[in-house]
PDB file of N, CA and C in Angstrom:
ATOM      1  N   UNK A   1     140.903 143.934 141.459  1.00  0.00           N
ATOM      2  CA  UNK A   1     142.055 144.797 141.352  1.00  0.00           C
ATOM      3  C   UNK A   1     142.941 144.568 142.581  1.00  0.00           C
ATOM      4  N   UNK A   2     144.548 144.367 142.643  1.00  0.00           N
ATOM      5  CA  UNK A   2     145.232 144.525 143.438  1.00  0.00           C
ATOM      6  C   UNK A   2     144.959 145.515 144.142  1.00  0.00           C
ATOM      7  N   UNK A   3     145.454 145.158 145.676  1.00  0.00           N
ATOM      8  CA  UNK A   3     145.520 146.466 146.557  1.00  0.00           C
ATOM      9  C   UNK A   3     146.236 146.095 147.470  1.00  0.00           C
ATOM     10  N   UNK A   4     147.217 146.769 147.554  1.00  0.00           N
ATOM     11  CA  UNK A   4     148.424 147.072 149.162  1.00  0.00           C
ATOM     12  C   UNK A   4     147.681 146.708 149.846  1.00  0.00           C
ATOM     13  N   UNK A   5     148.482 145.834 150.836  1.00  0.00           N
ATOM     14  CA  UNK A   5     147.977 145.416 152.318  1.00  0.00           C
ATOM     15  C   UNK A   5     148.024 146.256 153.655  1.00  0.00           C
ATOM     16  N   UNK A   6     148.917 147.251 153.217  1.00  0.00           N
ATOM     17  CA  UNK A   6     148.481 148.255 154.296  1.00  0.00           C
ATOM     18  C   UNK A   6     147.249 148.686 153.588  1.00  0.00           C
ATOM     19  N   UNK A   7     146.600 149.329 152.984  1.00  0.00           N
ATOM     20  CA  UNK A   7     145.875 150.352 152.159  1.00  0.00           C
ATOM     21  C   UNK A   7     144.489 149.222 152.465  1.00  0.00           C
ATOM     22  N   UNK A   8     144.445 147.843 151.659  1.00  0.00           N
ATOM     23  CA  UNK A   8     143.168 147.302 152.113  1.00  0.00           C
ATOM     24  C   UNK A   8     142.639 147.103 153.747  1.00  0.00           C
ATOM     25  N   UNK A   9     143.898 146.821 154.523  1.00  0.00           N
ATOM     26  CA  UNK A   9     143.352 146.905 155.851  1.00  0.00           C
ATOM     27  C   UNK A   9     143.854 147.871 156.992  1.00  0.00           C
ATOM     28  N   UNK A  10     143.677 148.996 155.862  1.00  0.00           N
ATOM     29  CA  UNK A  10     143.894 150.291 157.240  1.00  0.00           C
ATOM     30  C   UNK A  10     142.665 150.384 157.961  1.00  0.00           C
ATOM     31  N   UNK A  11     143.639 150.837 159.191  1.00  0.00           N
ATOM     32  CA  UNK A  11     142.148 151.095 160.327  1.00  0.00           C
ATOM     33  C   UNK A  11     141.142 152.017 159.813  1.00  0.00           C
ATOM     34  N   UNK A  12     139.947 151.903 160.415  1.00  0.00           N
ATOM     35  CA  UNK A  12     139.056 153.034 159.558  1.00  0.00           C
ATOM     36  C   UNK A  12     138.336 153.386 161.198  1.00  0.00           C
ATOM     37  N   UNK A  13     139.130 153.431 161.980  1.00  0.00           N
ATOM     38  CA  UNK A  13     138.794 154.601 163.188  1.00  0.00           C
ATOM     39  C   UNK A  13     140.170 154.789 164.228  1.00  0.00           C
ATOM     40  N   UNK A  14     139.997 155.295 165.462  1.00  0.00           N
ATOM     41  CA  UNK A  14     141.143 155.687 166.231  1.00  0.00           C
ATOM     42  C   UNK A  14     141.091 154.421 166.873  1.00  0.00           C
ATOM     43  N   UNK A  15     140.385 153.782 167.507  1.00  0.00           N
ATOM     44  CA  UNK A  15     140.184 152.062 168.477  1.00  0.00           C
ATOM     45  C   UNK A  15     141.307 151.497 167.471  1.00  0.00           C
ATOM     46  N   UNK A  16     141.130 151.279 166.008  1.00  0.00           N
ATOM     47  CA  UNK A  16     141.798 150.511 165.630  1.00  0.00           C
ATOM     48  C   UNK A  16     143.431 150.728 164.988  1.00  0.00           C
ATOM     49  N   UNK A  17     143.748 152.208 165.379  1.00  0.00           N
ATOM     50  CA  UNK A  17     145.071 152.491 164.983  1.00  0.00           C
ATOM     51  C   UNK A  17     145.943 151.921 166.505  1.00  0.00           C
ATOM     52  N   UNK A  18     147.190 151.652 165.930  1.00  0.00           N
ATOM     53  CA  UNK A  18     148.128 150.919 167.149  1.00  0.00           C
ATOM     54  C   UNK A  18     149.114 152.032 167.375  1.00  0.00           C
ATOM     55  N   UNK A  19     149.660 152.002 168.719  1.00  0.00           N
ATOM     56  CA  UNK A  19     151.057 152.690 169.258  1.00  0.00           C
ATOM     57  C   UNK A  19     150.576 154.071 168.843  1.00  0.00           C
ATOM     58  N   UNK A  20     149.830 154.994 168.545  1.00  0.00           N
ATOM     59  CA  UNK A  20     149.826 156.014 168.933  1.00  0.00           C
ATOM     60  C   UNK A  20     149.005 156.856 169.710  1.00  0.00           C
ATOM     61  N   UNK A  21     148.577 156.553 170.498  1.00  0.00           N
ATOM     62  CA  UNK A  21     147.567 156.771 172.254  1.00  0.00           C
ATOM     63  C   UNK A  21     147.588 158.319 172.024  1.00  0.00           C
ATOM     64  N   UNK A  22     148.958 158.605 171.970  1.00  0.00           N
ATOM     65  CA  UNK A  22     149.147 160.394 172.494  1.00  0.00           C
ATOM     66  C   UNK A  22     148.310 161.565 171.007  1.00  0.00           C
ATOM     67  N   UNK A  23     148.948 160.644 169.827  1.00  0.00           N
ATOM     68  CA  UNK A  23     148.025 161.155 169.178  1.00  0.00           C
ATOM     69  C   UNK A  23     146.632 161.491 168.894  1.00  0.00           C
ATOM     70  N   UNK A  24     145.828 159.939 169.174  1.00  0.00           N
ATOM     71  CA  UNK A  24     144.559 159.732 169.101  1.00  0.00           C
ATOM     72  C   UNK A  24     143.959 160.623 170.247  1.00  0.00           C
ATOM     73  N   UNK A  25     144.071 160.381 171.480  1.00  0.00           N
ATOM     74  CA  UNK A  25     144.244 161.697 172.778  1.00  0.00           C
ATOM     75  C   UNK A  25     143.903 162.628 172.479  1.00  0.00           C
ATOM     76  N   UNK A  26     144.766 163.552 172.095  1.00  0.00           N
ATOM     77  CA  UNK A  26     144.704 164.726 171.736  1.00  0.00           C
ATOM     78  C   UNK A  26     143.454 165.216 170.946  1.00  0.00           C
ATOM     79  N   UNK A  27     143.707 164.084 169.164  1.00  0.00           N
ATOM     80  CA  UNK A  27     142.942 164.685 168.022  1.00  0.00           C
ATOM     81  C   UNK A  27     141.344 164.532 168.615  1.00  0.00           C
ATOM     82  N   UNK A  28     141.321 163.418 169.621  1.00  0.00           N
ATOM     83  CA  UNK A  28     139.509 163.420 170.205  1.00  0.00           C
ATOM     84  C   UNK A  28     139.327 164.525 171.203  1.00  0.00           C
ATOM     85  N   UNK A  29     140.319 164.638 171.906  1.00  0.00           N
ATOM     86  CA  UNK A  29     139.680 165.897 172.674  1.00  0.00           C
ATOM     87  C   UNK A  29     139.751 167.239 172.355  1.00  0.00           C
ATOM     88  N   UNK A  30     140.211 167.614 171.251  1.00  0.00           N
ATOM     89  CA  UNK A  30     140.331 168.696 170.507  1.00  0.00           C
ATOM     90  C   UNK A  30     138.901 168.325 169.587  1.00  0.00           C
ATOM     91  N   UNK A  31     138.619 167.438 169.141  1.00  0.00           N
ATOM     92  CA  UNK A  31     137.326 167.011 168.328  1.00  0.00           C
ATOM     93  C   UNK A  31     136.148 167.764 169.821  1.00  0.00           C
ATOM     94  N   UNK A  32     136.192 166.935 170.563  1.00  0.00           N
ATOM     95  CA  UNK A  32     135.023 166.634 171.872  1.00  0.00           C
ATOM     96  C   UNK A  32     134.710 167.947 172.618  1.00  0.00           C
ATOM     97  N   UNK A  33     136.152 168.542 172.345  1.00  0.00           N
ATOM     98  CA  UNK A  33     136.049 169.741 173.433  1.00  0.00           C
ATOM     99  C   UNK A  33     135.806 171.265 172.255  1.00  0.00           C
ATOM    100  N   UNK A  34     135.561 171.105 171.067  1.00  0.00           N
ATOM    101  CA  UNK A  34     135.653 171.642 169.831  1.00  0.00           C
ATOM    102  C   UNK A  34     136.105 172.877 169.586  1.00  0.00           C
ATOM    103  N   UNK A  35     137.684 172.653 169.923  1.00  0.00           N
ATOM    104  CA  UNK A  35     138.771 173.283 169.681  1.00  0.00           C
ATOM    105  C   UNK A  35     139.467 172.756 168.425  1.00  0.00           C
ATOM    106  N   UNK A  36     138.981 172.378 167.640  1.00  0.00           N
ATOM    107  CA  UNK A  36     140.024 171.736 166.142  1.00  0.00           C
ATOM    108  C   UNK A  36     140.668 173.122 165.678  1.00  0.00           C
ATOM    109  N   UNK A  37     141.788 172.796 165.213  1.00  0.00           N
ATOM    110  CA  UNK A  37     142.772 173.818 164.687  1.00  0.00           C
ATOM    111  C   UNK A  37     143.026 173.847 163.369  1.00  0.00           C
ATOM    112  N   UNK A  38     142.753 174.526 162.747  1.00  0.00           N
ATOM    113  CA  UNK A  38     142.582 174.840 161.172  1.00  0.00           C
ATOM    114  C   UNK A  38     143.420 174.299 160.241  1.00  0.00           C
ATOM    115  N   UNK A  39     144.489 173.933 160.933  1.00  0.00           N
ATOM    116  CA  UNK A  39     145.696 172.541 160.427  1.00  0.00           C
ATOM    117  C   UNK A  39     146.082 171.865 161.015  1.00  0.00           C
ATOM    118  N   UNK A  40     146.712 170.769 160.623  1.00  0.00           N
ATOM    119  CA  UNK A  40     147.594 170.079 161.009  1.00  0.00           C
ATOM    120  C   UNK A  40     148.491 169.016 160.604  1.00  0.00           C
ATOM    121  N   UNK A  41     149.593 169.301 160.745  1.00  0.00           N
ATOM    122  CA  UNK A  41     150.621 168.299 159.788  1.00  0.00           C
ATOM    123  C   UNK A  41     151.092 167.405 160.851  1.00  0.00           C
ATOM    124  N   UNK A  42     151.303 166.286 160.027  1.00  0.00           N
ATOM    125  CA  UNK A  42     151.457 164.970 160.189  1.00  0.00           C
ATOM    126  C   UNK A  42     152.944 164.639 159.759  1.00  0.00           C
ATOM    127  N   UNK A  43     153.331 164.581 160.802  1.00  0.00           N
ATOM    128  CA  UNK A  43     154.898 163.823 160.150  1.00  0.00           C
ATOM    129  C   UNK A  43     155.242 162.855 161.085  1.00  0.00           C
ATOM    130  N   UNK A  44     156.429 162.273 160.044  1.00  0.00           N
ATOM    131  CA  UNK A  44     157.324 161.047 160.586  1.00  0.00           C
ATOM    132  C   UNK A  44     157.901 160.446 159.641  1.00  0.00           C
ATOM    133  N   UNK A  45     158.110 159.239 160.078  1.00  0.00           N
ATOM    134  CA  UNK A  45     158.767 157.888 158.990  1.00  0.00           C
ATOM    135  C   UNK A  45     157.725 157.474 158.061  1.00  0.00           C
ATOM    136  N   UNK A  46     157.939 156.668 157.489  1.00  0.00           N
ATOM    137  CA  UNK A  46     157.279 156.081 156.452  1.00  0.00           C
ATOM    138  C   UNK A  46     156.332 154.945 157.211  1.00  0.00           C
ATOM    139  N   UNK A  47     155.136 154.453 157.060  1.00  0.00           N
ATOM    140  CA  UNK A  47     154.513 153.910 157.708  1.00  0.00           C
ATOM    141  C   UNK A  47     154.380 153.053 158.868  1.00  0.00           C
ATOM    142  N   UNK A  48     153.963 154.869 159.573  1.00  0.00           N
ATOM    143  CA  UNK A  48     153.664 155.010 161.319  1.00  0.00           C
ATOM    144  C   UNK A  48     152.884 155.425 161.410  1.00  0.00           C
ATOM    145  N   UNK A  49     151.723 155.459 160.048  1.00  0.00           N
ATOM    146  CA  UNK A  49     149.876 156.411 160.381  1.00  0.00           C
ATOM    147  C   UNK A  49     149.887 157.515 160.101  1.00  0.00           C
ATOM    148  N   UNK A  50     150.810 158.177 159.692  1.00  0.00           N
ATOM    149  CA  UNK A  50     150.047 159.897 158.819  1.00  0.00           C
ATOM    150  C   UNK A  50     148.925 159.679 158.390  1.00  0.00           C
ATOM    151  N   UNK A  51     149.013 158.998 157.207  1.00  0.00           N
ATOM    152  CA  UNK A  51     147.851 159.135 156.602  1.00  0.00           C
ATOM    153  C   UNK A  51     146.703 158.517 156.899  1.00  0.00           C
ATOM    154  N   UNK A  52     146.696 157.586 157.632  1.00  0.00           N
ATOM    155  CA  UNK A  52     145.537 156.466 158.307  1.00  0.00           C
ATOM    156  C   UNK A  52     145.409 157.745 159.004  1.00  0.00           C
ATOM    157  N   UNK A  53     145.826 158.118 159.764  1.00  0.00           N
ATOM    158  CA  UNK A  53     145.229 159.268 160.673  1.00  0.00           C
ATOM    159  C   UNK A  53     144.521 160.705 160.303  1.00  0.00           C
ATOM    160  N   UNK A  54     145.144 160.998 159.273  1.00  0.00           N
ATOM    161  CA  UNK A  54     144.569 161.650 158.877  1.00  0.00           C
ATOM    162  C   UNK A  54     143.057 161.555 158.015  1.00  0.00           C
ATOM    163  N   UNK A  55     143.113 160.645 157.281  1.00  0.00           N
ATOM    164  CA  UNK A  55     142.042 159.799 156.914  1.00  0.00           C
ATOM    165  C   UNK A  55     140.443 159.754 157.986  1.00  0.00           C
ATOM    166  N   UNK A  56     141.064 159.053 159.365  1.00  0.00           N
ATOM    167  CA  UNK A  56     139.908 159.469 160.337  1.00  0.00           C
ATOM    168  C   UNK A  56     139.566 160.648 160.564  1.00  0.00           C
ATOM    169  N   UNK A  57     140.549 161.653 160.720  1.00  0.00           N
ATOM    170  CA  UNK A  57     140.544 162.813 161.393  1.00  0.00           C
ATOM    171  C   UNK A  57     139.368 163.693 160.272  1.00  0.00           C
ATOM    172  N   UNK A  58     139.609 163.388 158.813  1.00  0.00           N
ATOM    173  CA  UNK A  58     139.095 163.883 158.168  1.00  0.00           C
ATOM    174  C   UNK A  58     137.576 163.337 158.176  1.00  0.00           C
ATOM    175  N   UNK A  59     137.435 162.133 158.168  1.00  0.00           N
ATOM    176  CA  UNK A  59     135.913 161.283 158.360  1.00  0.00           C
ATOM    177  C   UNK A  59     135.132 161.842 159.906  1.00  0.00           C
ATOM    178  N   UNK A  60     135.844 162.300 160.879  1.00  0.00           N
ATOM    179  CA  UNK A  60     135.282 162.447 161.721  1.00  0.00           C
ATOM    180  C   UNK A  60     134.492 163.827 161.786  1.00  0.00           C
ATOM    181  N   UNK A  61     135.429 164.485 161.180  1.00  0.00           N
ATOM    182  CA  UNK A  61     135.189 166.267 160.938  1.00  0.00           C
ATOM    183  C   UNK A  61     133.859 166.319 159.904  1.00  0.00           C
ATOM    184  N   UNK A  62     134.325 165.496 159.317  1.00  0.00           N
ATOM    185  CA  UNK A  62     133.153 165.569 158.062  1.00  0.00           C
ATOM    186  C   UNK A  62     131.532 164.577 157.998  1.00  0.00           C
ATOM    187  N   UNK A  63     131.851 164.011 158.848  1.00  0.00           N
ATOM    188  CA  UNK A  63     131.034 163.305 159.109  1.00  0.00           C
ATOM    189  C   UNK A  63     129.393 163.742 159.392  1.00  0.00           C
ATOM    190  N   UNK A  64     128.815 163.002 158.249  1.00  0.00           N
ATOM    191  CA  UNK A  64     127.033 163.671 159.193  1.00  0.00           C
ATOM    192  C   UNK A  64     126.810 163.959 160.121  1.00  0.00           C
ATOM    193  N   UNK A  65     126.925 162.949 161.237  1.00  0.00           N
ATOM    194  CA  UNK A  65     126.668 162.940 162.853  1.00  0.00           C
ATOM    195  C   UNK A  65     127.776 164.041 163.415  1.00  0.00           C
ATOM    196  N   UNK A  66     128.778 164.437 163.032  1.00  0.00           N
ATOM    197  CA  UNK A  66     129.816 165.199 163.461  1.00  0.00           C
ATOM    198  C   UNK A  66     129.804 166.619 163.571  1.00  0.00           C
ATOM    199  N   UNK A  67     130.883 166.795 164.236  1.00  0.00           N
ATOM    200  CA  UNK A  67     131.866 166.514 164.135  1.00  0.00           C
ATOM    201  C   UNK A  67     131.979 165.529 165.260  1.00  0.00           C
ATOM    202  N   UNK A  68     132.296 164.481 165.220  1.00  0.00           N
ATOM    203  CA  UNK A  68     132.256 163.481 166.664  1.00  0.00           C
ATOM    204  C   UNK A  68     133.634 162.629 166.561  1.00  0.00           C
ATOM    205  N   UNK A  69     134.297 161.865 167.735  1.00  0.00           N
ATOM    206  CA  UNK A  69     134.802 161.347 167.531  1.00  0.00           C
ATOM    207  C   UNK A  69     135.128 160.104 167.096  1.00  0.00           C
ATOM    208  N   UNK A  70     133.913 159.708 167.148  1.00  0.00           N
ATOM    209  CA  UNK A  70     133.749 158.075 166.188  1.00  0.00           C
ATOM    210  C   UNK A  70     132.655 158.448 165.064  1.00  0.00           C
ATOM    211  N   UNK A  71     133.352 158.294 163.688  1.00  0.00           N
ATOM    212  CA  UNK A  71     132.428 158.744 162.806  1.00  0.00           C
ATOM    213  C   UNK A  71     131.932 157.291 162.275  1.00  0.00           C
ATOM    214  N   UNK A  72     130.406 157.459 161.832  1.00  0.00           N
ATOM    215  CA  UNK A  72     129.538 156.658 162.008  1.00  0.00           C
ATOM    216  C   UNK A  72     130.042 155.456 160.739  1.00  0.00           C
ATOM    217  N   UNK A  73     130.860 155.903 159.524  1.00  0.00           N
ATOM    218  CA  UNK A  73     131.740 155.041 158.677  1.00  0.00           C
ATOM    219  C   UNK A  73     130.164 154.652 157.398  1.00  0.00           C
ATOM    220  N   UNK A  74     129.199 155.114 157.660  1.00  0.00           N
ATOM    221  CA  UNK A  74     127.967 154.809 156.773  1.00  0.00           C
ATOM    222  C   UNK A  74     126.930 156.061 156.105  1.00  0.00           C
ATOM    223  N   UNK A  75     127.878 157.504 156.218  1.00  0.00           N
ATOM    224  CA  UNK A  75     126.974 158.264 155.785  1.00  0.00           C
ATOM    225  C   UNK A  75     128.089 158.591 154.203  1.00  0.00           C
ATOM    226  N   UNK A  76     127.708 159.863 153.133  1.00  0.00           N
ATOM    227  CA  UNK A  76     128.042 159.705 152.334  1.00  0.00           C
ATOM    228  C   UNK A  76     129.627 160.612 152.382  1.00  0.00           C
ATOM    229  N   UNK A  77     129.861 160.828 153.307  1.00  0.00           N
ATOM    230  CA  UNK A  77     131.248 161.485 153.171  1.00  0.00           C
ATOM    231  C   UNK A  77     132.291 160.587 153.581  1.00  0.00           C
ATOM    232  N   UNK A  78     131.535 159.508 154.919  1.00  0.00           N
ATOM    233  CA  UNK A  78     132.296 158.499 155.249  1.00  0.00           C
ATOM    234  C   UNK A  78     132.521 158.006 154.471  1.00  0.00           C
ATOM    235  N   UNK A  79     131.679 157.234 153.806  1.00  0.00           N
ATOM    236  CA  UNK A  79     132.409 156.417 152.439  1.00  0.00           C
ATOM    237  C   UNK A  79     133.025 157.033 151.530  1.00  0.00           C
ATOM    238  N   UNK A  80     133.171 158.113 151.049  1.00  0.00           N
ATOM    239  CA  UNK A  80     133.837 159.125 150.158  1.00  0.00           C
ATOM    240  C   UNK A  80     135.027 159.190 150.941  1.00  0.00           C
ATOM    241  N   UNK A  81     135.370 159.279 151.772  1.00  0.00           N
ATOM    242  CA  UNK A  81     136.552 159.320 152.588  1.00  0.00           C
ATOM    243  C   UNK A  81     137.652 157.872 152.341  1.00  0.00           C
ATOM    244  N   UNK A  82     136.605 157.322 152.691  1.00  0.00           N
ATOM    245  CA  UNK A  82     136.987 155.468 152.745  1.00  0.00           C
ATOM    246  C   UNK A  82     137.273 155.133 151.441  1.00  0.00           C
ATOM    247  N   UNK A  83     136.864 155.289 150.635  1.00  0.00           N
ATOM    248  CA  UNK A  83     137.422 154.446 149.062  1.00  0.00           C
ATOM    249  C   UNK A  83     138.703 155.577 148.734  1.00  0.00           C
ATOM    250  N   UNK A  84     138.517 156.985 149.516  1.00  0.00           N
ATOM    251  CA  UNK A  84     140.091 157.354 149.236  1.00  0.00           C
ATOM    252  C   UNK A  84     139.652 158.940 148.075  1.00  0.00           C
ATOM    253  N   UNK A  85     138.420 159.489 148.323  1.00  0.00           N
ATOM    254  CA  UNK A  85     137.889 160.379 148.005  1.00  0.00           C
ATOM    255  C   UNK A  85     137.868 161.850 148.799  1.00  0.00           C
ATOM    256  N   UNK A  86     137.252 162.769 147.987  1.00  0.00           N
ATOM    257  CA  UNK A  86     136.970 163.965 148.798  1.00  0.00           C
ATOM    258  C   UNK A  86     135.525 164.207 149.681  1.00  0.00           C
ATOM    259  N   UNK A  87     135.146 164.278 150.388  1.00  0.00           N
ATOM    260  CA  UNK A  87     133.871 164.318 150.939  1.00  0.00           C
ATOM    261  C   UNK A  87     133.084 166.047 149.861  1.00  0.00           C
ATOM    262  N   UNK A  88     131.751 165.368 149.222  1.00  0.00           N
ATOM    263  CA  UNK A  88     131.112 166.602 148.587  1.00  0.00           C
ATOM    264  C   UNK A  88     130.552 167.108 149.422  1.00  0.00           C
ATOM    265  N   UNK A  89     129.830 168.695 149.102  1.00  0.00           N
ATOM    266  CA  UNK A  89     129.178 169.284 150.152  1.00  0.00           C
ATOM    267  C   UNK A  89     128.339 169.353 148.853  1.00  0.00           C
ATOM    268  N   UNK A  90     126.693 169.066 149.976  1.00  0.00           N
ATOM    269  CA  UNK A  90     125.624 169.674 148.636  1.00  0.00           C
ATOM    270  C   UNK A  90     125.014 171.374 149.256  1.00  0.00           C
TER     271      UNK A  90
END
């Protein structure tokens, strides 16, 4: 199946998103220091990482090992995240 070239090789952590430091910053030490805030919107232009970011932000929160800031990308929410899913709760 076709797939967008942004979409097949989006980053799938914060190391690998580019040009936004201040963001990534923040969303880990709000992760680390576990102050996460019950929302958060994402804006801008058209592809500058909303959604790649949000994407981690959500894998990290949800993550087995987590809430951490590098989510481990191999438990079952990570991958539920990654093909572009909802993470289940059992």
């Amino acid at each position: 199946m076709y797939q967008v070239i942004a979409r097949k090789y989006r980053p799938q952590s914060f190391d690998d998103v580019l040009n936004q430091d201040h963001i990534k910053t923040t969303l880990r030490n709000a992760i680390g220091q576990g102050r996460i805030a019950h929302g958060y919107i994402f804006s801008g232009q058209r592809g500058t990482g909303k959604t790649t970011t949000a994407r981690i932000l959500a894998r990290c929160l949800n993550c087995q090992q987590g809430p951490t800031g590098d989510p481990c990308g191999t438990c079952a929410s990570c991958l539920e995240i990654t093909a572009g899913g909802s993470p289940r709760r059992h």
